[in-house]
C-alpha atoms as a PDB file:
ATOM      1  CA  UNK A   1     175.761 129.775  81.888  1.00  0.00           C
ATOM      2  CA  UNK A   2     176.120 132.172  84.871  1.00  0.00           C
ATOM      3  CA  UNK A   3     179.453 133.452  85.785  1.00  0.00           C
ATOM      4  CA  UNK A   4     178.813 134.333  89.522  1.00  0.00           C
ATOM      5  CA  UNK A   5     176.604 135.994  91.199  1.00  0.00           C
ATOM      6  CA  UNK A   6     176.377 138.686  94.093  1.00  0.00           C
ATOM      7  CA  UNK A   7     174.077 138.050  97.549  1.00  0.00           C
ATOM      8  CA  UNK A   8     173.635 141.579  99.662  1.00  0.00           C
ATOM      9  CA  UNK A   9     173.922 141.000 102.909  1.00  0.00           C
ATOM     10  CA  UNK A  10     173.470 142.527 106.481  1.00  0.00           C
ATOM     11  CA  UNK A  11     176.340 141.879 108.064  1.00  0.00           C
ATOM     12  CA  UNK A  12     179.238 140.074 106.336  1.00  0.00           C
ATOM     13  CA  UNK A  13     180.919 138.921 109.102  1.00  0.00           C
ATOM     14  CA  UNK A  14     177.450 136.764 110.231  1.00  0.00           C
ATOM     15  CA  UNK A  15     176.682 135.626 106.892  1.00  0.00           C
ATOM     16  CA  UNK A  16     180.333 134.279 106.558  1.00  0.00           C
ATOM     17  CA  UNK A  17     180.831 131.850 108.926  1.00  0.00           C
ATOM     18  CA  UNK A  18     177.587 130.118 107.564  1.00  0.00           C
ATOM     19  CA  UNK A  19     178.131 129.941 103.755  1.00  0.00           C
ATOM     20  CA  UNK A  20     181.743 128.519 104.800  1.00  0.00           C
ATOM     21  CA  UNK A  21     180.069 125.673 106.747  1.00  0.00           C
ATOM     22  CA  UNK A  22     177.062 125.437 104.264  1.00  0.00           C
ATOM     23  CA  UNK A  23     179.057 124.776 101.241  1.00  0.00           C
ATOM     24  CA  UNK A  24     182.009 122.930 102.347  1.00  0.00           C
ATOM     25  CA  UNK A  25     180.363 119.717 101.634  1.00  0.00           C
ATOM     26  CA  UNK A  26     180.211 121.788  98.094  1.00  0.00           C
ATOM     27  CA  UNK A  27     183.728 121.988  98.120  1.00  0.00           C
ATOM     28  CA  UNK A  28     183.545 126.116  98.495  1.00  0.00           C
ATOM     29  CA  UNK A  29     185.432 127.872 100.486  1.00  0.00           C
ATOM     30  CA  UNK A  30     186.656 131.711 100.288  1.00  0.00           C
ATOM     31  CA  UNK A  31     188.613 132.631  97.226  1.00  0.00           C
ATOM     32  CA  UNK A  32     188.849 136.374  97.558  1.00  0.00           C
ATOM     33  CA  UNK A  33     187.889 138.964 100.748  1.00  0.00           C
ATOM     34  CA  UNK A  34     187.198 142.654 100.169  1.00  0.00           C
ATOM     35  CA  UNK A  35     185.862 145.123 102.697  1.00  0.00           C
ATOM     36  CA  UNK A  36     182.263 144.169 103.727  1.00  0.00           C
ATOM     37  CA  UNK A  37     182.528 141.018 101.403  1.00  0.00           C
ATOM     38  CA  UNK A  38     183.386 138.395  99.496  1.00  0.00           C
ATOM     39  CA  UNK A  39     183.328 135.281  97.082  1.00  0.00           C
ATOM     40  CA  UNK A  40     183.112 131.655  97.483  1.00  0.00           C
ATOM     41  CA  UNK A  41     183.654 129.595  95.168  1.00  0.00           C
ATOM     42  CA  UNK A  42     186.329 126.012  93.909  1.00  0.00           C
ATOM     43  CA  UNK A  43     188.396 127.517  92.481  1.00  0.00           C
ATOM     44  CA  UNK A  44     187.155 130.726  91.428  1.00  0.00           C
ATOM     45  CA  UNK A  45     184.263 132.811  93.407  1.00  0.00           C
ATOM     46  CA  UNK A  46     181.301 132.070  91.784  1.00  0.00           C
ATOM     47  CA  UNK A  47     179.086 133.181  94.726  1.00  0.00           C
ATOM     48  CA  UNK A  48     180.049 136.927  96.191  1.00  0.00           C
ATOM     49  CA  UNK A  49     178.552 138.311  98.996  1.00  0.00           C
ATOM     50  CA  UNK A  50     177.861 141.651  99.492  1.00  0.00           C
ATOM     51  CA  UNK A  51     177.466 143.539 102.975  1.00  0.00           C
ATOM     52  CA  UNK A  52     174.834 146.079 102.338  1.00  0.00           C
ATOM     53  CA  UNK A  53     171.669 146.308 104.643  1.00  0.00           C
ATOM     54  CA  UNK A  54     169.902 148.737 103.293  1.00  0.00           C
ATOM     55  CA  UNK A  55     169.080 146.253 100.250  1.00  0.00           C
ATOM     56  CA  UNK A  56     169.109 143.345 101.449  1.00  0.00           C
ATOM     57  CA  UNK A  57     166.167 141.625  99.234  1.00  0.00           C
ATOM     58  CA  UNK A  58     165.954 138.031 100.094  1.00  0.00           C
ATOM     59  CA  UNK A  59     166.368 135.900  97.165  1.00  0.00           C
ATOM     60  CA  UNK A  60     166.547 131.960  95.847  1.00  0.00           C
ATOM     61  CA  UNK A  61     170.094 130.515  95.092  1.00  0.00           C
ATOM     62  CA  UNK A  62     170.800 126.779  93.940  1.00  0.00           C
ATOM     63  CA  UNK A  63     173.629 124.689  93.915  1.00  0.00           C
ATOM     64  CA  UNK A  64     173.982 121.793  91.894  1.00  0.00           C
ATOM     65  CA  UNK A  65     175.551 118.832  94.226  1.00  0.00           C
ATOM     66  CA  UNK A  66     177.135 114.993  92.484  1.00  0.00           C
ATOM     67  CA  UNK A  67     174.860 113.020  94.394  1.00  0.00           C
ATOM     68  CA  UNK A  68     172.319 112.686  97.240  1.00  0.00           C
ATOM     69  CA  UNK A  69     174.646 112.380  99.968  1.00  0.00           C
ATOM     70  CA  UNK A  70     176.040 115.812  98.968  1.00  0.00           C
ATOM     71  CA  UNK A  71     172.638 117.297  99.683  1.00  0.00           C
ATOM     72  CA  UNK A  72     172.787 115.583 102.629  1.00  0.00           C
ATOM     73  CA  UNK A  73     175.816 116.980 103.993  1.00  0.00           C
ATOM     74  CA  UNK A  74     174.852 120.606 103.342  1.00  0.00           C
ATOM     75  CA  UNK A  75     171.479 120.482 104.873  1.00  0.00           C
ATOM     76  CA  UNK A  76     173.247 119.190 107.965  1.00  0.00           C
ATOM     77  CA  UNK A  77     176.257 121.801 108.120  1.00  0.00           C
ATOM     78  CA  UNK A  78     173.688 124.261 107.000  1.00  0.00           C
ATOM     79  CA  UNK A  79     171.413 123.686 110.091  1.00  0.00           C
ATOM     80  CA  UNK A  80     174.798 123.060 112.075  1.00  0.00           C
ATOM     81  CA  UNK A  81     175.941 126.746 110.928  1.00  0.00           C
ATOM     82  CA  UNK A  82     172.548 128.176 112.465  1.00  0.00           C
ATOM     83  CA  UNK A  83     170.195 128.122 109.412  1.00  0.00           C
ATOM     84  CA  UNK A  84     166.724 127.745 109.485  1.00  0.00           C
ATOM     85  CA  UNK A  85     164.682 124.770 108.437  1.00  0.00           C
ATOM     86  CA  UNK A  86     163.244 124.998 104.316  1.00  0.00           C
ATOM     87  CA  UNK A  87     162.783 122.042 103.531  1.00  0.00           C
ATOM     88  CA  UNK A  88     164.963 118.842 104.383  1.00  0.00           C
ATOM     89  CA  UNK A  89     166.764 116.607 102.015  1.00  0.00           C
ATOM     90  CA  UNK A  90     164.241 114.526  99.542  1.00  0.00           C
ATOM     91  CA  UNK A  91     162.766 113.716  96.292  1.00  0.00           C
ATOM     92  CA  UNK A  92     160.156 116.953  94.741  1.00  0.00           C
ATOM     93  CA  UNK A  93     158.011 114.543  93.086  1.00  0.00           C
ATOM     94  CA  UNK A  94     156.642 118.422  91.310  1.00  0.00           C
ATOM     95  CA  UNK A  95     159.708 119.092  89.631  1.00  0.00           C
ATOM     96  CA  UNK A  96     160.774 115.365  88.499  1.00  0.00           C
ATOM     97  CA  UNK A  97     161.163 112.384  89.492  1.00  0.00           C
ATOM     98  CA  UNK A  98     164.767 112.772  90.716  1.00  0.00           C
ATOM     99  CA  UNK A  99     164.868 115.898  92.175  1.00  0.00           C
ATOM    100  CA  UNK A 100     166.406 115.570  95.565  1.00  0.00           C
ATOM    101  CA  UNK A 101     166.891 118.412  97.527  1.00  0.00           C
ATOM    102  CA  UNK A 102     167.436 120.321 100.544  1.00  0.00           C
ATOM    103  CA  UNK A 103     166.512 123.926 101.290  1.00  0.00           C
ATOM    104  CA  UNK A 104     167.830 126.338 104.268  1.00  0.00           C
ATOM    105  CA  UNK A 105     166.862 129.547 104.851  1.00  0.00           C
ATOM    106  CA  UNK A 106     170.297 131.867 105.679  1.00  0.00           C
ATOM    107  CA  UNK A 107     171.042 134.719 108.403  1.00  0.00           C
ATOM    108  CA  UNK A 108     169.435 137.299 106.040  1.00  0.00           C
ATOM    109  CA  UNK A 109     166.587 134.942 104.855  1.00  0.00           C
ATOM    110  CA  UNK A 110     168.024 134.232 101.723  1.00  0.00           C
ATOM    111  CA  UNK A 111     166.688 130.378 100.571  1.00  0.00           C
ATOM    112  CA  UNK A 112     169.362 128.290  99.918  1.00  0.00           C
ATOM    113  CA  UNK A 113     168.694 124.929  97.897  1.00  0.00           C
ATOM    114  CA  UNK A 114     171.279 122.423  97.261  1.00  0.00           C
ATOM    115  CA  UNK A 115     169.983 119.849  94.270  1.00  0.00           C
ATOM    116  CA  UNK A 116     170.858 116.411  92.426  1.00  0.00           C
ATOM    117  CA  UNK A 117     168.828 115.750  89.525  1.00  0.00           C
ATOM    118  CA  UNK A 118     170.663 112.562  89.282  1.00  0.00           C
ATOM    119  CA  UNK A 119     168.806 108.801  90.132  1.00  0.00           C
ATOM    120  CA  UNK A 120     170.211 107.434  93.778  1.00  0.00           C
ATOM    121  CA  UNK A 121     173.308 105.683  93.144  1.00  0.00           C
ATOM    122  CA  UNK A 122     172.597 101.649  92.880  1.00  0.00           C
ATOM    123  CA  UNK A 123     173.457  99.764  95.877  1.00  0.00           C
ATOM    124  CA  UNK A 124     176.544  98.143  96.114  1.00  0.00           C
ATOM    125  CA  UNK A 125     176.650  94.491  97.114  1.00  0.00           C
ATOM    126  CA  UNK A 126     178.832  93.134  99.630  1.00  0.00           C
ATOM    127  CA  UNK A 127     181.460  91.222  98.313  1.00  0.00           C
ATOM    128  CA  UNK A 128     182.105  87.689 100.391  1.00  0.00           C
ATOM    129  CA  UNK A 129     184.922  87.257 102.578  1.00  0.00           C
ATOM    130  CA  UNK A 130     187.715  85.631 101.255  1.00  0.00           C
ATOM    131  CA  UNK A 131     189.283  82.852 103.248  1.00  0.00           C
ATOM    132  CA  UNK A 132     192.773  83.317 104.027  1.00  0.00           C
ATOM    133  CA  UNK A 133     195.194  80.236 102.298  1.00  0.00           C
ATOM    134  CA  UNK A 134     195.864  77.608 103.834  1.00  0.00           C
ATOM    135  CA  UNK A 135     199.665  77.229 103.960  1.00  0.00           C
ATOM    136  CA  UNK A 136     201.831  74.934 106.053  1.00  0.00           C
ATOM    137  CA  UNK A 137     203.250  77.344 108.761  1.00  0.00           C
ATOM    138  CA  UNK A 138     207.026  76.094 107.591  1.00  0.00           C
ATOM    139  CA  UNK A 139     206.135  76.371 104.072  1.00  0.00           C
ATOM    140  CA  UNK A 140     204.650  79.891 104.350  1.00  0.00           C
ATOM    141  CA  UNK A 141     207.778  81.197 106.627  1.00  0.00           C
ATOM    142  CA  UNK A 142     210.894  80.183 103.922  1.00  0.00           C
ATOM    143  CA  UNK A 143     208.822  81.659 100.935  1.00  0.00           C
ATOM    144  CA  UNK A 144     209.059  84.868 103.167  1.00  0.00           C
ATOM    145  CA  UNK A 145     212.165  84.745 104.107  1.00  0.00           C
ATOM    146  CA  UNK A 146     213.299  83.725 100.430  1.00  0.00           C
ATOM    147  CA  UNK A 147     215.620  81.037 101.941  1.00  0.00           C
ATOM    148  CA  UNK A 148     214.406  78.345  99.741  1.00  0.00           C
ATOM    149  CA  UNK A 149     214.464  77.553  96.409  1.00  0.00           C
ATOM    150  CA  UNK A 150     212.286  75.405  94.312  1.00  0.00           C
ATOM    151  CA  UNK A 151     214.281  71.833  93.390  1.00  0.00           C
ATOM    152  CA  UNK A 152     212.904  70.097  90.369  1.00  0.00           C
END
């Protein structure tokens, strides 16, 4: 299992703004700043990045979301946050059967894929509207108030 893992980057202070938006739906957000970088991560950075243009190699990260609508979310605050178009949210019939995905391409060119191996969630039915009871206005009123007591 990896620990974390460190992302060089031109220019922190551009590639910021989008991994905050990108992963929120994630749950990231920044656990620790340095000079020139830092890590994301819930609760501990997991994902650091680096400033450091001069080697800047762009590179594949994945993130593995609960469910579909997860994807979903980054892919939109990933496009939101100014990254480019990879590959939208939906099933990679090449990798499996359930592999549902969304890729974005960040400031530096880095490809970012969010991924749920898991089957769609079944549909939830609609339960039917209950009626409301009937009471007797009168009835209904003293049980509320607590005014009346039951006579046998």
């Amino acid at each position: 299992m990896i620990d974390h893992l460190t992302v060089k980057v031109s220019d922190y202070s551009k590639s910021k703004p989008f991994y905050l938006a990108a992963l929120a739906p994630l749950g990231y957000a920044v656990a620790m700043e340095y000079g020139g970088g830092g890590g994301f991560g819930a609760p501990k950075p997991d994902l650091w990045i680096a400033q450091d243009p001069v080697n800047v190699r762009p590179v594949h990260i994945a993130f593995s979301a609960k469910d579909r609508a997860t994807v979903d979310a980054f892919y939109s605050a990933a496009m939101a946050a100014g990254g480019r178009d990879n590959g939208p949210p939906g099933i990679r019939k090449d990798y499996h059967e359930n592999y549902y995905a969304a890729f974005v391409y960040d400031p530096d060119g880095h490809n970012v894929e969010v991924v749920c191996h898991r089957p769609p969630a079944p549909a939830r039915r609609a339960r039917p509207a209950r009626k409301a009871a009937r009471r007797p206005a009168r009835k209904a009123a003293s049980r509320r108030a607590g005014k009346r007591t039951r006579r046998r």
